[in-house]
C-alpha atoms as a PDB file:
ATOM      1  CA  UNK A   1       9.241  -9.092  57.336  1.00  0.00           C
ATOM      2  CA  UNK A   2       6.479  -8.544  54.916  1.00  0.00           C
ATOM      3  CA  UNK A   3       6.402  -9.745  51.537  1.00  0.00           C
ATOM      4  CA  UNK A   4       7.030  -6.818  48.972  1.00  0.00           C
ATOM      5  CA  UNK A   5       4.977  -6.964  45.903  1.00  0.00           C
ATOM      6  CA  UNK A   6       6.673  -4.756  42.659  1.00  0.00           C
ATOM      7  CA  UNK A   7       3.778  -3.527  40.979  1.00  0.00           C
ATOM      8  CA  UNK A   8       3.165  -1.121  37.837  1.00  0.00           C
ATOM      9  CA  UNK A   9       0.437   1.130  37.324  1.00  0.00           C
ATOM     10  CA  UNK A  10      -1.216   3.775  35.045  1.00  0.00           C
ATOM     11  CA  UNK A  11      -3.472   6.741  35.776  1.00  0.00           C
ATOM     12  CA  UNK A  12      -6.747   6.953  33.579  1.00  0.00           C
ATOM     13  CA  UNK A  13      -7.424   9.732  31.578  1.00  0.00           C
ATOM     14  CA  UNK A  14     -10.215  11.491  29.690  1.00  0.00           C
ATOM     15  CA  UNK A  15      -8.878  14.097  26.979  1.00  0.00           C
ATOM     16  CA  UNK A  16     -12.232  15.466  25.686  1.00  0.00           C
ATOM     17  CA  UNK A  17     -10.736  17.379  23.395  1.00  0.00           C
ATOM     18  CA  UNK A  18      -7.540  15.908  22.098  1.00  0.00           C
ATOM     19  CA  UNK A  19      -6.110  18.343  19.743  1.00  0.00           C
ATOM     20  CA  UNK A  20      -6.123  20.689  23.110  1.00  0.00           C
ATOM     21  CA  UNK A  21      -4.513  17.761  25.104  1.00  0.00           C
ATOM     22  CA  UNK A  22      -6.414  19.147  28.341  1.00  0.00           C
ATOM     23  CA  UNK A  23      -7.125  15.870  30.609  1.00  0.00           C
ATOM     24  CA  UNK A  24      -8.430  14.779  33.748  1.00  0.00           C
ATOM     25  CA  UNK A  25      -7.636  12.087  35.726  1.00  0.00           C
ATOM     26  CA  UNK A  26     -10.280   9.157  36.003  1.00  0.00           C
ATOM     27  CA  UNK A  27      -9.020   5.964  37.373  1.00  0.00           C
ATOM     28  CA  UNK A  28      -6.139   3.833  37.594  1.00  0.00           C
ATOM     29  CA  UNK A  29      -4.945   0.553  36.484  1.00  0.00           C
ATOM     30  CA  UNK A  30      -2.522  -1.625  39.223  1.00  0.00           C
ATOM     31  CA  UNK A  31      -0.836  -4.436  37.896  1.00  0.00           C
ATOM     32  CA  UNK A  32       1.322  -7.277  39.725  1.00  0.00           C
ATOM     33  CA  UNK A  33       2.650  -9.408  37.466  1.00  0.00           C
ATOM     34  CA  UNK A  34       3.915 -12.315  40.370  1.00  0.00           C
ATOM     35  CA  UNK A  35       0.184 -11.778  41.781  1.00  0.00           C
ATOM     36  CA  UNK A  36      -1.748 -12.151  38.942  1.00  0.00           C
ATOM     37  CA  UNK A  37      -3.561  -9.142  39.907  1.00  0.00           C
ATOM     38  CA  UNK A  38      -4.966  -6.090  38.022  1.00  0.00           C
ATOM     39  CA  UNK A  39      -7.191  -3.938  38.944  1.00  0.00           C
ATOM     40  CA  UNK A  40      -9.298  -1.005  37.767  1.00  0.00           C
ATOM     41  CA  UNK A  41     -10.400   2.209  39.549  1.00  0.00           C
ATOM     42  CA  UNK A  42     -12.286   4.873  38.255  1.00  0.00           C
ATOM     43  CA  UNK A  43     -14.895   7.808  39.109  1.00  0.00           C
ATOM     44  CA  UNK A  44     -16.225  10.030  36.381  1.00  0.00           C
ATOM     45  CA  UNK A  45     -16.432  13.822  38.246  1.00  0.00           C
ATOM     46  CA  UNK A  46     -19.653  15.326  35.213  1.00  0.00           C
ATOM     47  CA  UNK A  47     -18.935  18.830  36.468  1.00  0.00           C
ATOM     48  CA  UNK A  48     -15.064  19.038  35.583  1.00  0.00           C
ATOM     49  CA  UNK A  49     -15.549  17.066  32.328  1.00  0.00           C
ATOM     50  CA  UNK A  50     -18.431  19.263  31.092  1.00  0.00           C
ATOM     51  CA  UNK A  51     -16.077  22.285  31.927  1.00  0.00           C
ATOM     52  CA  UNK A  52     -13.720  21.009  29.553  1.00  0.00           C
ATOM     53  CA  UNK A  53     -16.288  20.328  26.547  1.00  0.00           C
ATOM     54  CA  UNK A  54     -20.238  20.551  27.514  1.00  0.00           C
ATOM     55  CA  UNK A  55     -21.640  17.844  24.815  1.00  0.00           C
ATOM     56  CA  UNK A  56     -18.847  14.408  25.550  1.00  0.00           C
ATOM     57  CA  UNK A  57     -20.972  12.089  26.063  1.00  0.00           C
ATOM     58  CA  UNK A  58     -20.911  11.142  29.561  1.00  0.00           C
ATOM     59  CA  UNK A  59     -23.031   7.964  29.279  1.00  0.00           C
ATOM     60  CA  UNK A  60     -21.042   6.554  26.691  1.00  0.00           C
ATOM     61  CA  UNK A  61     -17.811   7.118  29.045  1.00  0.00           C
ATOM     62  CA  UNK A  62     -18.512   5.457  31.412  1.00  0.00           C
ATOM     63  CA  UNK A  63     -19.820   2.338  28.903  1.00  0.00           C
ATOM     64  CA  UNK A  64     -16.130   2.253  27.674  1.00  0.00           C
ATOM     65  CA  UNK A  65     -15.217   2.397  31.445  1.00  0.00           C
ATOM     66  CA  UNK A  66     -16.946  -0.369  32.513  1.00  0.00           C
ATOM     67  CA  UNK A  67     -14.964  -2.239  29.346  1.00  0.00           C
ATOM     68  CA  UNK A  68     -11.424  -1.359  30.597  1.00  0.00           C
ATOM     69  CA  UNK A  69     -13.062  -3.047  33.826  1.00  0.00           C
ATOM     70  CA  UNK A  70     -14.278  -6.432  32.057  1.00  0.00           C
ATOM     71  CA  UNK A  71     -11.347  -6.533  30.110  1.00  0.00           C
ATOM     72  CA  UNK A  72      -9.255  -6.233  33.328  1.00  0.00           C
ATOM     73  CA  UNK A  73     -10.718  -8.530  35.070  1.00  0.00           C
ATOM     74  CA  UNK A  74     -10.940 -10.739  31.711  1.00  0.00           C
ATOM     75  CA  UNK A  75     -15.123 -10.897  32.190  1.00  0.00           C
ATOM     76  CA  UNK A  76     -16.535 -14.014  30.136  1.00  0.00           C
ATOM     77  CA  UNK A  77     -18.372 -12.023  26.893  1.00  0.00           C
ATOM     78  CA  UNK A  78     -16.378  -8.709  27.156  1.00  0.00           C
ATOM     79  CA  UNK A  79     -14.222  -9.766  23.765  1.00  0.00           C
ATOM     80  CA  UNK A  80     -10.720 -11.069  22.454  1.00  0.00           C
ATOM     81  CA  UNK A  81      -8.273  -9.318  24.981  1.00  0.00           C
ATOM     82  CA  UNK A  82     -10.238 -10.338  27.897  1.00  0.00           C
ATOM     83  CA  UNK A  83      -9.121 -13.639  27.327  1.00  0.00           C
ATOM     84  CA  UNK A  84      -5.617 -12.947  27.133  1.00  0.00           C
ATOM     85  CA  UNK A  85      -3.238 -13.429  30.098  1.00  0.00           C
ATOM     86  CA  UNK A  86      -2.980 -10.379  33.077  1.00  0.00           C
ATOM     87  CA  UNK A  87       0.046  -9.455  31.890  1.00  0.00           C
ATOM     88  CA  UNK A  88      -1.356  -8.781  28.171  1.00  0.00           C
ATOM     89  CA  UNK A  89      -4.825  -7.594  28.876  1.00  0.00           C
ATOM     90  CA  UNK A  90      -2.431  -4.981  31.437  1.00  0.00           C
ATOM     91  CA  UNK A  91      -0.407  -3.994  28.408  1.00  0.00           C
ATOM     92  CA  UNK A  92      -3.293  -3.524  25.964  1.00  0.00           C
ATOM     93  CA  UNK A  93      -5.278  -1.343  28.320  1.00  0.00           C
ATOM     94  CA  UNK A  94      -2.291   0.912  28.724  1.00  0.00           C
ATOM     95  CA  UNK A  95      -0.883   0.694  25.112  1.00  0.00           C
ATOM     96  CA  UNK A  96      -0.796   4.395  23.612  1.00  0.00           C
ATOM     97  CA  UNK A  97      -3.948   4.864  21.755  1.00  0.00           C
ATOM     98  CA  UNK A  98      -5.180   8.699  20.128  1.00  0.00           C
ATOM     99  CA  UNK A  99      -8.890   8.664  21.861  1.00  0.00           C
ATOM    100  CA  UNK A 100     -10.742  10.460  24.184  1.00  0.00           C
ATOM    101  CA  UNK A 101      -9.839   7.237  27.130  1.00  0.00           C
ATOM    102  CA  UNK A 102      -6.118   7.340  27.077  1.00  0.00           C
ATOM    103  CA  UNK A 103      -3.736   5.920  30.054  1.00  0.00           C
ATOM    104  CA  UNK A 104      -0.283   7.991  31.046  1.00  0.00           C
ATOM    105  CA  UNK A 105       2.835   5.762  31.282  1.00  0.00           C
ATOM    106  CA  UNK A 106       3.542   2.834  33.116  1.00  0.00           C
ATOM    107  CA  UNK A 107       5.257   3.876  37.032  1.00  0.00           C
ATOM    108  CA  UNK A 108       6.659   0.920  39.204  1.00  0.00           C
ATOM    109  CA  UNK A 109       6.462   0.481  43.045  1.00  0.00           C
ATOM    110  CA  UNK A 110       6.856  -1.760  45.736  1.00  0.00           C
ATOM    111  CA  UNK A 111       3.923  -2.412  48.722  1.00  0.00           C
ATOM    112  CA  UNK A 112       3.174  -4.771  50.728  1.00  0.00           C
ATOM    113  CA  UNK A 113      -0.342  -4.491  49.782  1.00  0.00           C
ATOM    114  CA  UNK A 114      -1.646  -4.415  46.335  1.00  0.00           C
ATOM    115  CA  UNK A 115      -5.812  -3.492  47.289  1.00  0.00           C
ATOM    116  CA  UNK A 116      -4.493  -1.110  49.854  1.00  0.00           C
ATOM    117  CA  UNK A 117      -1.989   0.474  47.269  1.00  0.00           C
ATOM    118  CA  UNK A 118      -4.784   0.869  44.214  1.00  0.00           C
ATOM    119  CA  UNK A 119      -6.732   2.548  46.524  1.00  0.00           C
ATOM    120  CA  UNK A 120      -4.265   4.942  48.322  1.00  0.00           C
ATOM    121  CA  UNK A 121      -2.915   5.492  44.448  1.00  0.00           C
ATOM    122  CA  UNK A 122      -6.794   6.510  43.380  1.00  0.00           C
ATOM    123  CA  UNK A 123      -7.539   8.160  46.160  1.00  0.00           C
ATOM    124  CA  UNK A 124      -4.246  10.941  45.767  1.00  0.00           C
ATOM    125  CA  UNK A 125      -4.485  10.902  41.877  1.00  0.00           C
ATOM    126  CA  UNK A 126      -8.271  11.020  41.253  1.00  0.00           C
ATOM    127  CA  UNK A 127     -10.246  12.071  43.789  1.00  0.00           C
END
């Protein structure tokens, strides 16, 4: 019988305009905590965000994107918390923070895959 990995993750999400609290989903963060394994997947869709506010600054997005990446994957020059454990850098990126990048709650699960899992997961809550 396959090994069963528990897992946690956390669906990325852009609120361009917070005091409206309209979002849309972006990426996702899968953590395994046994594995040692986090990973980050995202897609920025321009044409939904610039319904929900015409002049966010799509460039600089995906900048702080790519840094929830590097910090995930705890990239050599990408600061402080990418030098913390999996289990912390995890915890930071999906700590409750009042910006336009914020992350929904943690969810558990179980798989016997954790690549095939973060993708299924992005694929039915992103894309």
């Amino acid at each position: 019988m396959p090994e069963k990995y528990l897992y946690e993750y956390a669906i990325i999400r852009i609120l361009p305009v917070a005091e409206r609290e309209e979002f849309l989903n972006v990426g996702i963060i899968l953590f395994c905590k046994k594995e040692k394994y986090i990973n980050v997947l995202y897609k920025i869709n321009k044409e939904k965000l610039r319904l929900l506010a015409k002049d966010l600054d799509i460039e600089q997005l995906h900048l702080n994107l790519q840094s929830f990446e590097k910090i995930a994957l705890g990239a050599e020059n990408s600061g402080p918390i990418s030098l913390l454990d999996v289990p912390s850098r995890f915890r930071w990126l999906t700590a409750v923070r009042s910006s336009v990048i914020q992350t929904s709650k943690t969810h558990p699960g179980l798989c016997n895959n954790l690549e095939q899992t973060a993708k299924r997961l992005f694929e039915e809550l992103v894309l």
